[in-house]
PDB file of N, CA and C in Angstrom:
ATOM      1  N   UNK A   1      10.763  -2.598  21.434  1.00  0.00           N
ATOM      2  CA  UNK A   1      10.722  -3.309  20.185  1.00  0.00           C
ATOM      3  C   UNK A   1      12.074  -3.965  19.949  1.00  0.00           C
ATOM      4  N   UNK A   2      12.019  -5.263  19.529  1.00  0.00           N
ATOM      5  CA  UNK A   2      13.109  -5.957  19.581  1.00  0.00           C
ATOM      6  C   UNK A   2      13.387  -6.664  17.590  1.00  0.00           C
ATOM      7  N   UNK A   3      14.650  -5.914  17.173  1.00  0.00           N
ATOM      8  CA  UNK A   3      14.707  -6.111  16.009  1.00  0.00           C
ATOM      9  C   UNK A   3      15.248  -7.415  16.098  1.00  0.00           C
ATOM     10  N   UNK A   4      14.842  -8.786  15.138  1.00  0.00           N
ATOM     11  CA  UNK A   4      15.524  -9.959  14.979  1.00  0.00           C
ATOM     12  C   UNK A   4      15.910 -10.157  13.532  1.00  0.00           C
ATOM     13  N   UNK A   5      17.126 -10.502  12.828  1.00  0.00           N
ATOM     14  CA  UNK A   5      17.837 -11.110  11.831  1.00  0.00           C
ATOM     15  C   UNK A   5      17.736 -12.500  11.690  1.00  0.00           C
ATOM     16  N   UNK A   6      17.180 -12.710  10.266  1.00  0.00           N
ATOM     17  CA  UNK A   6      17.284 -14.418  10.483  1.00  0.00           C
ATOM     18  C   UNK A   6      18.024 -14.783   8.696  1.00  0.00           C
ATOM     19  N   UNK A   7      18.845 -15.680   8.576  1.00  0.00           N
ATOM     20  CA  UNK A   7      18.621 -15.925   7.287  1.00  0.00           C
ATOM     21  C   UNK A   7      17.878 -16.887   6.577  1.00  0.00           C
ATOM     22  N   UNK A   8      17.836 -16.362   5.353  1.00  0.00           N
ATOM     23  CA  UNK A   8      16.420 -17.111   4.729  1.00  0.00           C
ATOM     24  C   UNK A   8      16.616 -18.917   5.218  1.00  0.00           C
ATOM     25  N   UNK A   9      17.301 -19.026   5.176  1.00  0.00           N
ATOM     26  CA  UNK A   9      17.886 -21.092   5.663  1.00  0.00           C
ATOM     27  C   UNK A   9      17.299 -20.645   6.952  1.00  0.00           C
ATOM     28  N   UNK A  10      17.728 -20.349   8.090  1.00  0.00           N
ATOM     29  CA  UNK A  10      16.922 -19.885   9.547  1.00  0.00           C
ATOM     30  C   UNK A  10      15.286 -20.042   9.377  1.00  0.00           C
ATOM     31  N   UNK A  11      15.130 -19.264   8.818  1.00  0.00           N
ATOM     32  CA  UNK A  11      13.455 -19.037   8.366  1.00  0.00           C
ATOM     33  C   UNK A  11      13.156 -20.344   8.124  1.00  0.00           C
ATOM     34  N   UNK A  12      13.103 -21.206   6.644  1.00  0.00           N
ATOM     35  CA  UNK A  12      13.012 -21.924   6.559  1.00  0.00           C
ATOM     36  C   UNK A  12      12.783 -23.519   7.429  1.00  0.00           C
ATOM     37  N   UNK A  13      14.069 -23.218   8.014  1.00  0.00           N
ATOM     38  CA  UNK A  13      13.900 -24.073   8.887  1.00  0.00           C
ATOM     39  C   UNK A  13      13.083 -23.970  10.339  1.00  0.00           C
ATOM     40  N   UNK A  14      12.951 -23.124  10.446  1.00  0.00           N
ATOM     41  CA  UNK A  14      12.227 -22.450  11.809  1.00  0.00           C
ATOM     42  C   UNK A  14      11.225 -21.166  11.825  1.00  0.00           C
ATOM     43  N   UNK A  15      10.103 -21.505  10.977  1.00  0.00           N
ATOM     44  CA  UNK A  15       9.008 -20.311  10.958  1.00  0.00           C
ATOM     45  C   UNK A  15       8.598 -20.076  12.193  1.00  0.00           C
ATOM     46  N   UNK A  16       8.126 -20.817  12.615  1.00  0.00           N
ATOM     47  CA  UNK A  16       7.702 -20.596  14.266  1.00  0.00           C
ATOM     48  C   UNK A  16       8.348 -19.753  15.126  1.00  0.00           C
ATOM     49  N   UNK A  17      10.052 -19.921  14.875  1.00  0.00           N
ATOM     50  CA  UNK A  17      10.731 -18.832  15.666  1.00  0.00           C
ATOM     51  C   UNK A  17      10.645 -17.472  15.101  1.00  0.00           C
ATOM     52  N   UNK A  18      10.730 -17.563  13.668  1.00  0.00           N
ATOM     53  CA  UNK A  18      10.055 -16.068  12.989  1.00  0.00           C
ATOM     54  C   UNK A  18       8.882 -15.574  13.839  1.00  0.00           C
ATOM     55  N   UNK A  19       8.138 -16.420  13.355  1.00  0.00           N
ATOM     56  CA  UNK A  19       6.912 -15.583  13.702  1.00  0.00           C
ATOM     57  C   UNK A  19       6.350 -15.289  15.563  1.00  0.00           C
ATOM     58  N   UNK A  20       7.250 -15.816  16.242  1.00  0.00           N
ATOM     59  CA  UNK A  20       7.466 -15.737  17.416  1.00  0.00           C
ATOM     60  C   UNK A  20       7.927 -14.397  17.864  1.00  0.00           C
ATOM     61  N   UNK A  21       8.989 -14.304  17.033  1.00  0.00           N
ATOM     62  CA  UNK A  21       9.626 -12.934  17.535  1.00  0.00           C
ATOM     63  C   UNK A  21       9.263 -11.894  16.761  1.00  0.00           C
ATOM     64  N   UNK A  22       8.429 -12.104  15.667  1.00  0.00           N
ATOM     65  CA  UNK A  22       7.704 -10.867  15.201  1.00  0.00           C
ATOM     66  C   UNK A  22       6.609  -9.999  16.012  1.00  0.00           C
ATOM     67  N   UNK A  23       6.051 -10.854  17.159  1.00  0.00           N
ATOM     68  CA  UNK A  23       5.458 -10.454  17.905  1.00  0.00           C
ATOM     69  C   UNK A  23       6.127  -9.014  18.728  1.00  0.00           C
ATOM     70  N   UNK A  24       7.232  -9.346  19.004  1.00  0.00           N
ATOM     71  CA  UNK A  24       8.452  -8.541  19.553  1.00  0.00           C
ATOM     72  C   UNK A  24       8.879  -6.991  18.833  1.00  0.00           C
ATOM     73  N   UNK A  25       8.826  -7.265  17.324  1.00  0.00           N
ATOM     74  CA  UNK A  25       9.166  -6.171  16.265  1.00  0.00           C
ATOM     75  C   UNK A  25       9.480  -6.775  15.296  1.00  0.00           C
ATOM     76  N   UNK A  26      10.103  -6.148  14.101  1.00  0.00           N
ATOM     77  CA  UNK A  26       9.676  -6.687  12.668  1.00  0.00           C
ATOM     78  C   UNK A  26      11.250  -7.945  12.300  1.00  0.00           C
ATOM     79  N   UNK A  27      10.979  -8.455  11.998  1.00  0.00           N
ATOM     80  CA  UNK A  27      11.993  -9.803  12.018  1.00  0.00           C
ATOM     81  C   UNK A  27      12.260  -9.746  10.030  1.00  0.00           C
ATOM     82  N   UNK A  28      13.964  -9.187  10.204  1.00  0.00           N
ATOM     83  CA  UNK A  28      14.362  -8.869   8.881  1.00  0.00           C
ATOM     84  C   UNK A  28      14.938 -10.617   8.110  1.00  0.00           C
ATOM     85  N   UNK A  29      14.864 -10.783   7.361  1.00  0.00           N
ATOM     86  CA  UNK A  29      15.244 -12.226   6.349  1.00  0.00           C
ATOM     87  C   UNK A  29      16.394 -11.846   5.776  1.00  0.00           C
ATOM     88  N   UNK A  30      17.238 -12.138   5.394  1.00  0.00           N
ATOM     89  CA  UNK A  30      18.319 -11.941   4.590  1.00  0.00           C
ATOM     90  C   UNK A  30      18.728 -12.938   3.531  1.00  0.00           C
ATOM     91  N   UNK A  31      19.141 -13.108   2.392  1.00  0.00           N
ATOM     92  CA  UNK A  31      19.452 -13.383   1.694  1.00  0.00           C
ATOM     93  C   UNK A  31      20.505 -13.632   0.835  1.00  0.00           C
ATOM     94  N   UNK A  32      21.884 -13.810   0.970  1.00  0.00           N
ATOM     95  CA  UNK A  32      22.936 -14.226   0.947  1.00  0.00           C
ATOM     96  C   UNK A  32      23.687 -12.840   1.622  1.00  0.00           C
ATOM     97  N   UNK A  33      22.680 -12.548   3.187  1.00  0.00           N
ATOM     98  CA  UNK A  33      24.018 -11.401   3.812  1.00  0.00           C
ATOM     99  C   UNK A  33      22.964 -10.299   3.592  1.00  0.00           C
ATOM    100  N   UNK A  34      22.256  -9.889   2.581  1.00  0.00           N
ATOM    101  CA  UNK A  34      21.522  -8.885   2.589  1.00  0.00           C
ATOM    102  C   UNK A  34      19.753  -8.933   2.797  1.00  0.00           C
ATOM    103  N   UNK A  35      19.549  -7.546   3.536  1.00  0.00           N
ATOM    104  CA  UNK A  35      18.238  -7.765   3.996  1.00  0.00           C
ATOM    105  C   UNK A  35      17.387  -7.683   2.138  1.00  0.00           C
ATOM    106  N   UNK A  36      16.128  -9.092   2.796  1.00  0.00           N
ATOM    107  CA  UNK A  36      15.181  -9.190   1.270  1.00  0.00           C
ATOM    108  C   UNK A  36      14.116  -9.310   1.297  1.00  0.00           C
ATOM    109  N   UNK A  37      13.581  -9.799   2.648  1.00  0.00           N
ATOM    110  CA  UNK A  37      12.249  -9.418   3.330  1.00  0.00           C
ATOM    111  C   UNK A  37      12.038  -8.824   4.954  1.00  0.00           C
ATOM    112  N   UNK A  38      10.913  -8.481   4.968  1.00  0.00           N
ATOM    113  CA  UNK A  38      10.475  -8.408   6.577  1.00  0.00           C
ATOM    114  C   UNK A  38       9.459  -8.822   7.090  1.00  0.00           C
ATOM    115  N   UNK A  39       9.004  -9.643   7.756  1.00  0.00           N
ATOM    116  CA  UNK A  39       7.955 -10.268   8.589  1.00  0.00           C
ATOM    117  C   UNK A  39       7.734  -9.286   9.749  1.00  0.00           C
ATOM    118  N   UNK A  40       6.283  -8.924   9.671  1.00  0.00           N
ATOM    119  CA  UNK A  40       5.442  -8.651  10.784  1.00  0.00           C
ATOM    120  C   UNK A  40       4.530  -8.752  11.292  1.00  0.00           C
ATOM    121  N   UNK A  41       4.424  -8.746  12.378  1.00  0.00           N
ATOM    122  CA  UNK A  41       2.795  -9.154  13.492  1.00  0.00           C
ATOM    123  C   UNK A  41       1.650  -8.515  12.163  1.00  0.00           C
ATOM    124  N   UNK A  42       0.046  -8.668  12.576  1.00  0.00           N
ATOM    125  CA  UNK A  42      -0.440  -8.505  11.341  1.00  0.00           C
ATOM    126  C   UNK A  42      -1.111  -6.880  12.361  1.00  0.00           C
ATOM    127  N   UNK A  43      -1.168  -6.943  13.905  1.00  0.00           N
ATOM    128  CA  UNK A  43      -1.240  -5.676  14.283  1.00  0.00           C
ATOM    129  C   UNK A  43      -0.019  -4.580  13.671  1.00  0.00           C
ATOM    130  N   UNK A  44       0.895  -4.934  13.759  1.00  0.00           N
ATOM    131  CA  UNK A  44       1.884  -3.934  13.373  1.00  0.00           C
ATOM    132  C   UNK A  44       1.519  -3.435  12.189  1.00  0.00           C
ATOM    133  N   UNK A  45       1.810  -4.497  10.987  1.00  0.00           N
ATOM    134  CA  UNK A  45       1.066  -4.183   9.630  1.00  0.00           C
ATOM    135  C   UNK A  45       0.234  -3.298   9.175  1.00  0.00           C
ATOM    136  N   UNK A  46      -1.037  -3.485  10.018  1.00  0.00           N
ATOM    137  CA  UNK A  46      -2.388  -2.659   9.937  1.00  0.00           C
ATOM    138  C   UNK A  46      -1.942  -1.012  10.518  1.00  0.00           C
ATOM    139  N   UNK A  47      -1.421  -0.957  11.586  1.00  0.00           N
ATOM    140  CA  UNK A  47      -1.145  -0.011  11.748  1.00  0.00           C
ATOM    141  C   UNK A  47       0.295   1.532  11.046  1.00  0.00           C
ATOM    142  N   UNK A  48       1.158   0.473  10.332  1.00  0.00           N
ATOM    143  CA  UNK A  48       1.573   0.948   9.478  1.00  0.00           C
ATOM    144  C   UNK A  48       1.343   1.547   8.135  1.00  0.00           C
ATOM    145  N   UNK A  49       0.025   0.263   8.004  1.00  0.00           N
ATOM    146  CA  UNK A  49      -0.386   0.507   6.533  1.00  0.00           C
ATOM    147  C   UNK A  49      -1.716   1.479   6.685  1.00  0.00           C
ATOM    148  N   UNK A  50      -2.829   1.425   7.825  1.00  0.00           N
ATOM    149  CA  UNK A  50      -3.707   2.430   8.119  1.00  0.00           C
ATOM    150  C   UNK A  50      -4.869   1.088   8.114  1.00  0.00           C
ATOM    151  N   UNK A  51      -5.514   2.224   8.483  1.00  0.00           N
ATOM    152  CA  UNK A  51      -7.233   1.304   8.048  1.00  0.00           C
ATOM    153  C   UNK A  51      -7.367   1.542   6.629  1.00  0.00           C
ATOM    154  N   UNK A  52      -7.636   0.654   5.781  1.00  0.00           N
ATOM    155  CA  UNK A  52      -8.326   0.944   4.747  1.00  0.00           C
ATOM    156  C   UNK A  52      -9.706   1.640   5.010  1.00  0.00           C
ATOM    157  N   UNK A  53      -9.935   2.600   3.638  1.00  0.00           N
ATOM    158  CA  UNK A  53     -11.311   3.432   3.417  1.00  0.00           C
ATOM    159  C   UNK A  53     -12.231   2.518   2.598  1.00  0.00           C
ATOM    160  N   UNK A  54     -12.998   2.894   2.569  1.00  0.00           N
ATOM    161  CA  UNK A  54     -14.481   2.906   1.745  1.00  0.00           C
ATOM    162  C   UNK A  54     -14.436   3.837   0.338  1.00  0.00           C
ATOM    163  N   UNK A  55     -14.365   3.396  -0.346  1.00  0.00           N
ATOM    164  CA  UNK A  55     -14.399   3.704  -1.795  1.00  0.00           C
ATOM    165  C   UNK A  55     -15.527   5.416  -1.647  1.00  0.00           C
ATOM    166  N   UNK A  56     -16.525   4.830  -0.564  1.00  0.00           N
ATOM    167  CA  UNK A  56     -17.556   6.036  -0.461  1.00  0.00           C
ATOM    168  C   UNK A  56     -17.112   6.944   0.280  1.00  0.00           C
ATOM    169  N   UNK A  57     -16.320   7.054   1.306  1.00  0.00           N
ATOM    170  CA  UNK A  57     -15.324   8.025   1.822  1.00  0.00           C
ATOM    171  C   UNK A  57     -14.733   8.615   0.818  1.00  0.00           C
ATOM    172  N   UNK A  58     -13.972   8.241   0.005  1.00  0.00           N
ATOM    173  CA  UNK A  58     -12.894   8.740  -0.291  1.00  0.00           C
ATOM    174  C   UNK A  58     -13.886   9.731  -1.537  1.00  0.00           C
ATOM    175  N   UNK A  59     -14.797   9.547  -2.120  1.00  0.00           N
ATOM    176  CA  UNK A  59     -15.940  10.311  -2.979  1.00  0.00           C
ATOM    177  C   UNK A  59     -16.350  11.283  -1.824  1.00  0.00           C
ATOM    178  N   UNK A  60     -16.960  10.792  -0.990  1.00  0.00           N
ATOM    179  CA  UNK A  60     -16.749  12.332   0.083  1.00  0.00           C
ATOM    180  C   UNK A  60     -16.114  13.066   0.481  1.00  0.00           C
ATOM    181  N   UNK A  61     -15.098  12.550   0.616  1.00  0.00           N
ATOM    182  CA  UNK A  61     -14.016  13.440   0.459  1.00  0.00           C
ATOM    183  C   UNK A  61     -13.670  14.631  -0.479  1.00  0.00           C
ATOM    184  N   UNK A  62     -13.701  13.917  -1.585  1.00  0.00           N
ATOM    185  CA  UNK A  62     -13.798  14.753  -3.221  1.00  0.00           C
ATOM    186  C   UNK A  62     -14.745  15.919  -2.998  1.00  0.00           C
ATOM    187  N   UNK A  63     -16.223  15.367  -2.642  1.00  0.00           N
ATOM    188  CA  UNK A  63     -17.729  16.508  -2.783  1.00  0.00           C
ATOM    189  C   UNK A  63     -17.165  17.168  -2.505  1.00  0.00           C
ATOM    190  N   UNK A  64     -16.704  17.193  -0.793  1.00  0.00           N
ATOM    191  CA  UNK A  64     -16.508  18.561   0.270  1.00  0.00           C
ATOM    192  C   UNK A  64     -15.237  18.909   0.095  1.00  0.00           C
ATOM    193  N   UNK A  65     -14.154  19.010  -0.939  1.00  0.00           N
ATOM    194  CA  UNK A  65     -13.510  19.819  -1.196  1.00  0.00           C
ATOM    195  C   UNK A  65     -13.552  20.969  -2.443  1.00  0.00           C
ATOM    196  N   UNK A  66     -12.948  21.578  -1.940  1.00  0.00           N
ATOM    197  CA  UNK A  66     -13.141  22.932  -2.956  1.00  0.00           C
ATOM    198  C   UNK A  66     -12.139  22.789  -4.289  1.00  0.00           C
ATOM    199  N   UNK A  67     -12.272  22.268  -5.168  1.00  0.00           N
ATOM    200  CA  UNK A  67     -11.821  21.951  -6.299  1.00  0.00           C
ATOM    201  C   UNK A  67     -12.192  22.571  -7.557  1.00  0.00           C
ATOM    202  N   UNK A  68     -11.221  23.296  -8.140  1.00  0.00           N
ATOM    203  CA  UNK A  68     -11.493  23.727  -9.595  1.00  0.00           C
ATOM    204  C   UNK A  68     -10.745  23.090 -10.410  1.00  0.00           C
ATOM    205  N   UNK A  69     -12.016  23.194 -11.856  1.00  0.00           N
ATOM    206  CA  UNK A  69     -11.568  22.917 -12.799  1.00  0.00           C
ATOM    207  C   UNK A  69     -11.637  23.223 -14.078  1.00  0.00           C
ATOM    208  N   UNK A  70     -10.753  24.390 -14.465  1.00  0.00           N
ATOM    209  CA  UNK A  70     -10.701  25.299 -16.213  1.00  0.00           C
ATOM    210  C   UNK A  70     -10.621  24.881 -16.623  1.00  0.00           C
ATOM    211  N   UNK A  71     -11.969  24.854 -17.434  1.00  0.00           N
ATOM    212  CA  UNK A  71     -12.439  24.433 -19.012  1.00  0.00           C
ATOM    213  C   UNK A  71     -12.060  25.127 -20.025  1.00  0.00           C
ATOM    214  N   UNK A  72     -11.071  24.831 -21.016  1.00  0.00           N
ATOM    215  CA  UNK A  72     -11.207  25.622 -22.083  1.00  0.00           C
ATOM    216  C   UNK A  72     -12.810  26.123 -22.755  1.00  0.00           C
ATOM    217  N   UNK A  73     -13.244  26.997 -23.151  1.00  0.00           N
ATOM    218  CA  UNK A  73     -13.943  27.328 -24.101  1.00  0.00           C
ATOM    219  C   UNK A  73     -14.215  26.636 -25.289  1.00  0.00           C
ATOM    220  N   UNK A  74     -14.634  26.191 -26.071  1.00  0.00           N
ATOM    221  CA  UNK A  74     -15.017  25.127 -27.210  1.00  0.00           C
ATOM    222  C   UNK A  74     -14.519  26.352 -28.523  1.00  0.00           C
ATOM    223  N   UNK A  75     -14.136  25.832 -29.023  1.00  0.00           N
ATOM    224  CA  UNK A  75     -13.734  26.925 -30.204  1.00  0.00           C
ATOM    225  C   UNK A  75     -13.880  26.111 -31.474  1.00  0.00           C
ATOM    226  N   UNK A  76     -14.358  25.099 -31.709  1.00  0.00           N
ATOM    227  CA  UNK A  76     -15.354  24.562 -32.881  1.00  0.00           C
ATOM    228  C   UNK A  76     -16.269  24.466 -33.245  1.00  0.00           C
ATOM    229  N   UNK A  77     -17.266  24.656 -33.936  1.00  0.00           N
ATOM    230  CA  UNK A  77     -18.702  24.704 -34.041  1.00  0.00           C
ATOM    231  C   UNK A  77     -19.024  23.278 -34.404  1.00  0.00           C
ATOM    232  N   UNK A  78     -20.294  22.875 -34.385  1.00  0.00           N
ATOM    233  CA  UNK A  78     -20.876  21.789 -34.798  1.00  0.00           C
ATOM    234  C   UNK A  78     -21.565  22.088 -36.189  1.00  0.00           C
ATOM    235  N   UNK A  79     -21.053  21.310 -36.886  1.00  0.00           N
ATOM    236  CA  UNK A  79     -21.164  21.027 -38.646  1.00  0.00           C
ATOM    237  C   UNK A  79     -22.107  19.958 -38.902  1.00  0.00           C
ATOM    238  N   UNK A  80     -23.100  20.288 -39.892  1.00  0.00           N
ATOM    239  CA  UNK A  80     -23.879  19.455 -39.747  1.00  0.00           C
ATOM    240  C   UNK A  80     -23.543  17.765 -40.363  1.00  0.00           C
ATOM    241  N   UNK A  81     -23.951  17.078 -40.705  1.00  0.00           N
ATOM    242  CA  UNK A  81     -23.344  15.514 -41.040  1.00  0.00           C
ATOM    243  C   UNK A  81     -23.813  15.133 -42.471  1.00  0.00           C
ATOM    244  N   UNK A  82     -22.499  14.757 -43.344  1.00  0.00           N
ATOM    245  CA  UNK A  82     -22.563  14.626 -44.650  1.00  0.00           C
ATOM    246  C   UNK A  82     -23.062  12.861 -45.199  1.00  0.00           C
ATOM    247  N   UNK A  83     -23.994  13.205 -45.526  1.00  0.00           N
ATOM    248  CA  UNK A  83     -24.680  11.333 -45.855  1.00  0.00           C
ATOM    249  C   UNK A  83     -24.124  11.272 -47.677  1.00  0.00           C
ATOM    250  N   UNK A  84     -23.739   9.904 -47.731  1.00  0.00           N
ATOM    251  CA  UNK A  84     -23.580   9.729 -49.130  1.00  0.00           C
ATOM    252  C   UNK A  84     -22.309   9.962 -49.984  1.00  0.00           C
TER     253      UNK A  84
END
């Protein structure tokens, strides 16, 4: 993996070479001297960031775990409703 520095004027002027060498490893931007972004391949990305789930996974998930949850006891009664 090959780290590349570019500054944001670099970039600008030359995306193509960005995104060239992102192929390589993640290609840092800088911004008057300091790093302010990072460009990466969109494989790299995915694999950093994961596969996204299914909303329905992640509820299955929930079922099949063993989860509690203490309820207080109700300690008010129900009163009946005053008309008028």
């Amino acid at each position: 993996m090959t780290i590349t520095t570019l500054t944001s004027r670099e970039f600008n002027q030359d995306s193509g070479r960005a995104k060239k060498a992102a192929e390589n490893g993640p290609v840092f931007i800088t911004d008057r001297g300091r790093p302010s972004h990072v460009l990466l391949s969109i494989d790299e990305y995915r694999r950093l960031a994961g596969s996204p789930r299914k909303i329905a996974d992640l509820l299955s998930d929930l079922a099949s775990a063993d989860i509690e949850l203490p309820i207080a006891p109700r300690t008010d009664r129900a009163r009946p409703a005053k008309f008028g």
